[in-house]
C-alpha atoms as a PDB file:
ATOM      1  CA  UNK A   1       0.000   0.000   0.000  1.00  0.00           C
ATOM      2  CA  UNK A   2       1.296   3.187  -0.896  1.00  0.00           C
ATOM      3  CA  UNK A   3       2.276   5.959   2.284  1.00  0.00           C
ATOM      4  CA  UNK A   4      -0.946   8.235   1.243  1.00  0.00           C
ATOM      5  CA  UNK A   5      -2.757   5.064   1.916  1.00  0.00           C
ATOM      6  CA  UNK A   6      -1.448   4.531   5.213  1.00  0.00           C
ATOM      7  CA  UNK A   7      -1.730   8.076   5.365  1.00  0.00           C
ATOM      8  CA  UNK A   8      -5.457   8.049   5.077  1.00  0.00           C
ATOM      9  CA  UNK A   9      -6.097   5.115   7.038  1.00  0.00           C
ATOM     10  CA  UNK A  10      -4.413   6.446  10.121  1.00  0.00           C
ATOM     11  CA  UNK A  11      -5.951   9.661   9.327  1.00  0.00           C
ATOM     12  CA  UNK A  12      -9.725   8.241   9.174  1.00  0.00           C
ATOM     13  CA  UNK A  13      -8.715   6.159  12.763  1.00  0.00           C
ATOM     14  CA  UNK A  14      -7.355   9.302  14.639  1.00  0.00           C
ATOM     15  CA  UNK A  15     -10.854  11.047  13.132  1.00  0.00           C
ATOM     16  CA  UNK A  16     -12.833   8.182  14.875  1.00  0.00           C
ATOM     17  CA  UNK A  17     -11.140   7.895  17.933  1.00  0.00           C
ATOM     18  CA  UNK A  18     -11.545  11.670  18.200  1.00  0.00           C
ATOM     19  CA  UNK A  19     -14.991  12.276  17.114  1.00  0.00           C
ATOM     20  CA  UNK A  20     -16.362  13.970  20.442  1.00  0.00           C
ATOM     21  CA  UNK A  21     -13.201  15.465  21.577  1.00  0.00           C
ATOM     22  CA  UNK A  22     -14.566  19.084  20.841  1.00  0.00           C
ATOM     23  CA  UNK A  23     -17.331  21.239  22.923  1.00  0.00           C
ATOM     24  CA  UNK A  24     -20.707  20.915  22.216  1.00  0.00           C
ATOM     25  CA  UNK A  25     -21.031  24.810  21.436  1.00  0.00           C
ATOM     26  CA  UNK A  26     -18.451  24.739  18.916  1.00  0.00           C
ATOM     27  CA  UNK A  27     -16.852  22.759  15.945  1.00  0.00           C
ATOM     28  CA  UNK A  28     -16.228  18.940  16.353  1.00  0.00           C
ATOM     29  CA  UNK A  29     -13.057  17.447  16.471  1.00  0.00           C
ATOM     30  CA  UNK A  30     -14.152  15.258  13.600  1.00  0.00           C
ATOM     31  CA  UNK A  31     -15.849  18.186  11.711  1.00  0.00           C
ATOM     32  CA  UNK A  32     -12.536  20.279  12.029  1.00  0.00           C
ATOM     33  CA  UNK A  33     -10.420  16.976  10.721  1.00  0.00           C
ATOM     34  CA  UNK A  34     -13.058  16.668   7.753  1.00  0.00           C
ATOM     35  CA  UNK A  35     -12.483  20.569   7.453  1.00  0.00           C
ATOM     36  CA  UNK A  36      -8.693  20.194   6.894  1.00  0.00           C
ATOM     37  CA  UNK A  37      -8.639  17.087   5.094  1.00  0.00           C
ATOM     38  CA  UNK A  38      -7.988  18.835   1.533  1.00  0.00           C
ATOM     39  CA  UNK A  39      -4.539  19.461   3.626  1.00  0.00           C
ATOM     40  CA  UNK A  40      -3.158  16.445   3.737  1.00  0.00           C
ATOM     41  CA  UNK A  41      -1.230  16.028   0.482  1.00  0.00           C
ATOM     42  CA  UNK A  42       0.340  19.245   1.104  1.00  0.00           C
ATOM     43  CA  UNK A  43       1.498  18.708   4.701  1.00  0.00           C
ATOM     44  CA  UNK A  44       2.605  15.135   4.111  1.00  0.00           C
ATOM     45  CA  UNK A  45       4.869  15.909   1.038  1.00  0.00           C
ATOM     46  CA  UNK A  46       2.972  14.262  -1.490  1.00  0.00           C
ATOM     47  CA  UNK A  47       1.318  17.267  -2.999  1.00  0.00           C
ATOM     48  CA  UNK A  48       2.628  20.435  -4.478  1.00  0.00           C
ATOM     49  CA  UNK A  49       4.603  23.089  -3.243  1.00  0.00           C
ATOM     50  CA  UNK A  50       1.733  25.021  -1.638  1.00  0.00           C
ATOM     51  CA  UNK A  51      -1.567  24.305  -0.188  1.00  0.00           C
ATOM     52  CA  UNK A  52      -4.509  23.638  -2.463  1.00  0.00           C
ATOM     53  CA  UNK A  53      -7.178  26.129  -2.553  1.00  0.00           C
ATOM     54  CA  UNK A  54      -9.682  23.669  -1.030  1.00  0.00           C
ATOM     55  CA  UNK A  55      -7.228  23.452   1.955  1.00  0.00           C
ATOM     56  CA  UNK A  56      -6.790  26.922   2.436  1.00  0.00           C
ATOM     57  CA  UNK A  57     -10.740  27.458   2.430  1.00  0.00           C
ATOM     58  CA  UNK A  58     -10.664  24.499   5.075  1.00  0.00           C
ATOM     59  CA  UNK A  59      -8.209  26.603   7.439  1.00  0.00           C
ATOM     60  CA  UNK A  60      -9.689  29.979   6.868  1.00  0.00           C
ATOM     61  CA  UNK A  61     -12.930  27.528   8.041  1.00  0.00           C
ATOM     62  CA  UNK A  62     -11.476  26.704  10.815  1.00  0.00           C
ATOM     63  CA  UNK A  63     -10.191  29.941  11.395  1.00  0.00           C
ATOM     64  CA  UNK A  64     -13.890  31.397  11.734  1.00  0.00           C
ATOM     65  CA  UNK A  65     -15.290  28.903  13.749  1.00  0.00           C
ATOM     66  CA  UNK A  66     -12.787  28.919  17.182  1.00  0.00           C
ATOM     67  CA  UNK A  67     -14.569  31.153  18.227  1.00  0.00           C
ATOM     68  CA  UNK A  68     -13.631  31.088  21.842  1.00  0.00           C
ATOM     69  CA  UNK A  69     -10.631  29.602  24.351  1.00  0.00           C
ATOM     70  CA  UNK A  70     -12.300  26.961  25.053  1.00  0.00           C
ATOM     71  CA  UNK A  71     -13.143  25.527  21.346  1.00  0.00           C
ATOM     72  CA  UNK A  72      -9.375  26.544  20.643  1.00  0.00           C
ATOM     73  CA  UNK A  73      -7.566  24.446  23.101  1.00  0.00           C
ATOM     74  CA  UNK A  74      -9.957  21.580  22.054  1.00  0.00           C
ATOM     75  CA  UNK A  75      -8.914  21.871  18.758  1.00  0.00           C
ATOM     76  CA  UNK A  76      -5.595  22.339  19.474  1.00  0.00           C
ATOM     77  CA  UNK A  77      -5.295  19.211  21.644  1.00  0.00           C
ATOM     78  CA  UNK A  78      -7.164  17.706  18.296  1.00  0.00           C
ATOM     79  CA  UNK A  79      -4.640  18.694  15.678  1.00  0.00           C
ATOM     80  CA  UNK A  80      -2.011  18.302  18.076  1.00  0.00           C
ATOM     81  CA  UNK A  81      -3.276  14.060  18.385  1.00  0.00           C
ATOM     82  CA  UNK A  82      -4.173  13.969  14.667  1.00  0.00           C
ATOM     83  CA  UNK A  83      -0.993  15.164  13.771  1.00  0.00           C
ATOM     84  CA  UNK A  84       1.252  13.342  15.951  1.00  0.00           C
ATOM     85  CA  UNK A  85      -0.338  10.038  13.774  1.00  0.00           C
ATOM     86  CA  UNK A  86       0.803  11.364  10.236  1.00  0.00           C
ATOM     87  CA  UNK A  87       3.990  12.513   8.969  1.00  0.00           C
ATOM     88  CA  UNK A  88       3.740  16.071   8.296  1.00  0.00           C
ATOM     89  CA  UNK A  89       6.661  18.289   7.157  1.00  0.00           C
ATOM     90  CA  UNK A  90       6.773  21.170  10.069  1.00  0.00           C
ATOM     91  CA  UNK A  91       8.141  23.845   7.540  1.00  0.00           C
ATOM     92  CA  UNK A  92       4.850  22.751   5.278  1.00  0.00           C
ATOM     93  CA  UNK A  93       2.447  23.693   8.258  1.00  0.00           C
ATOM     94  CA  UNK A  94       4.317  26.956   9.571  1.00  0.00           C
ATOM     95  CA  UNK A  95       3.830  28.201   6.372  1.00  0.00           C
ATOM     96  CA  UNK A  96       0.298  27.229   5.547  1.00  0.00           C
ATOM     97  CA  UNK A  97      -0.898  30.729   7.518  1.00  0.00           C
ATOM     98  CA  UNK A  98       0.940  32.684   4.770  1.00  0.00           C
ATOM     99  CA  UNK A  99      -0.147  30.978   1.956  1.00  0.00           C
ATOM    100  CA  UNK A 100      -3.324  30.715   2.960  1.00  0.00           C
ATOM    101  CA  UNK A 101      -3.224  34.057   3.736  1.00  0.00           C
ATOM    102  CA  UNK A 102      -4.599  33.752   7.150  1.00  0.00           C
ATOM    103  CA  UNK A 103      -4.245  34.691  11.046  1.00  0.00           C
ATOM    104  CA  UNK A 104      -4.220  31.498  12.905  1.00  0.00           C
ATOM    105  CA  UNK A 105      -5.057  32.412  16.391  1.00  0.00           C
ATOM    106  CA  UNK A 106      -2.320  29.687  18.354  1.00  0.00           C
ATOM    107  CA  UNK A 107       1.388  28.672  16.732  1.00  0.00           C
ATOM    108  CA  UNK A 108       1.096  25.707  14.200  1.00  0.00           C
ATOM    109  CA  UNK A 109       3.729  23.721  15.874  1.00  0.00           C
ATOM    110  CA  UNK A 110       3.709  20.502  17.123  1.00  0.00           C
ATOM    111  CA  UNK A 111       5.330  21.091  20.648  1.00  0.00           C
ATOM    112  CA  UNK A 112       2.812  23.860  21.414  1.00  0.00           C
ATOM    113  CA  UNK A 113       1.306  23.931  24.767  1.00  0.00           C
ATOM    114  CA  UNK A 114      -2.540  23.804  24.094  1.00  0.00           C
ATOM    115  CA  UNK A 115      -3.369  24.802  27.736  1.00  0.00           C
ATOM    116  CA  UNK A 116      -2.017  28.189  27.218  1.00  0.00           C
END
């Protein structure tokens, strides 16, 4: 099986184990997952040198909908799991804010402290 097959599997297991990790009152954990799916190629390495239009739709998404400290950390602490289950090139996501053309509201980095 190719690595954007394993990619995907583990990617569709992190989104089930996951599903209800998110407040009520906001986004789902699954729903922001879905949301940032389109992502994946890019942040992996398989895709092109910049995030897809559907992807940067997805995080601008995203964007609109943490609406509050408390939805943020949960996503955080979401991305944060999902990501730690793929193999995503760090440079790829630091930069998706600027190419996306977006403020992300907490640091795209994997050691970040989601509590804060």
């Amino acid at each position: 099986m190719k690595l954007m097959g394993w990619s995907l599997i583990v990617f569709g297991l992190v989104v089930m184990v996951l599903n209800n990790a998110c407040p009520a009152n906001g986004i789902t954990c699954q729903e922001a997952l879905m949301t940032l799916m389109p992502c994946e190629p890019y942040l992996v390495g398989s895709g092109p040198g910049s995030p897809a239009v559907p992807c940067c739709a997805g995080v601008q998404t995203l964007v609109s909908e943490a609406t509050s400290t408390e939805i943020r950390r949960s996503l955080c602490e979401c991305l944060k799991t999902a990501a730690a289950g793929m193999k995503i090139d760090p440079a790829r996501l630091k930069a998706i804010p600027e190419y996306c053309k977006v403020s992300v509201p907490v640091p795209l980095d994997s050691s970040v402290d989601c509590s804060k």
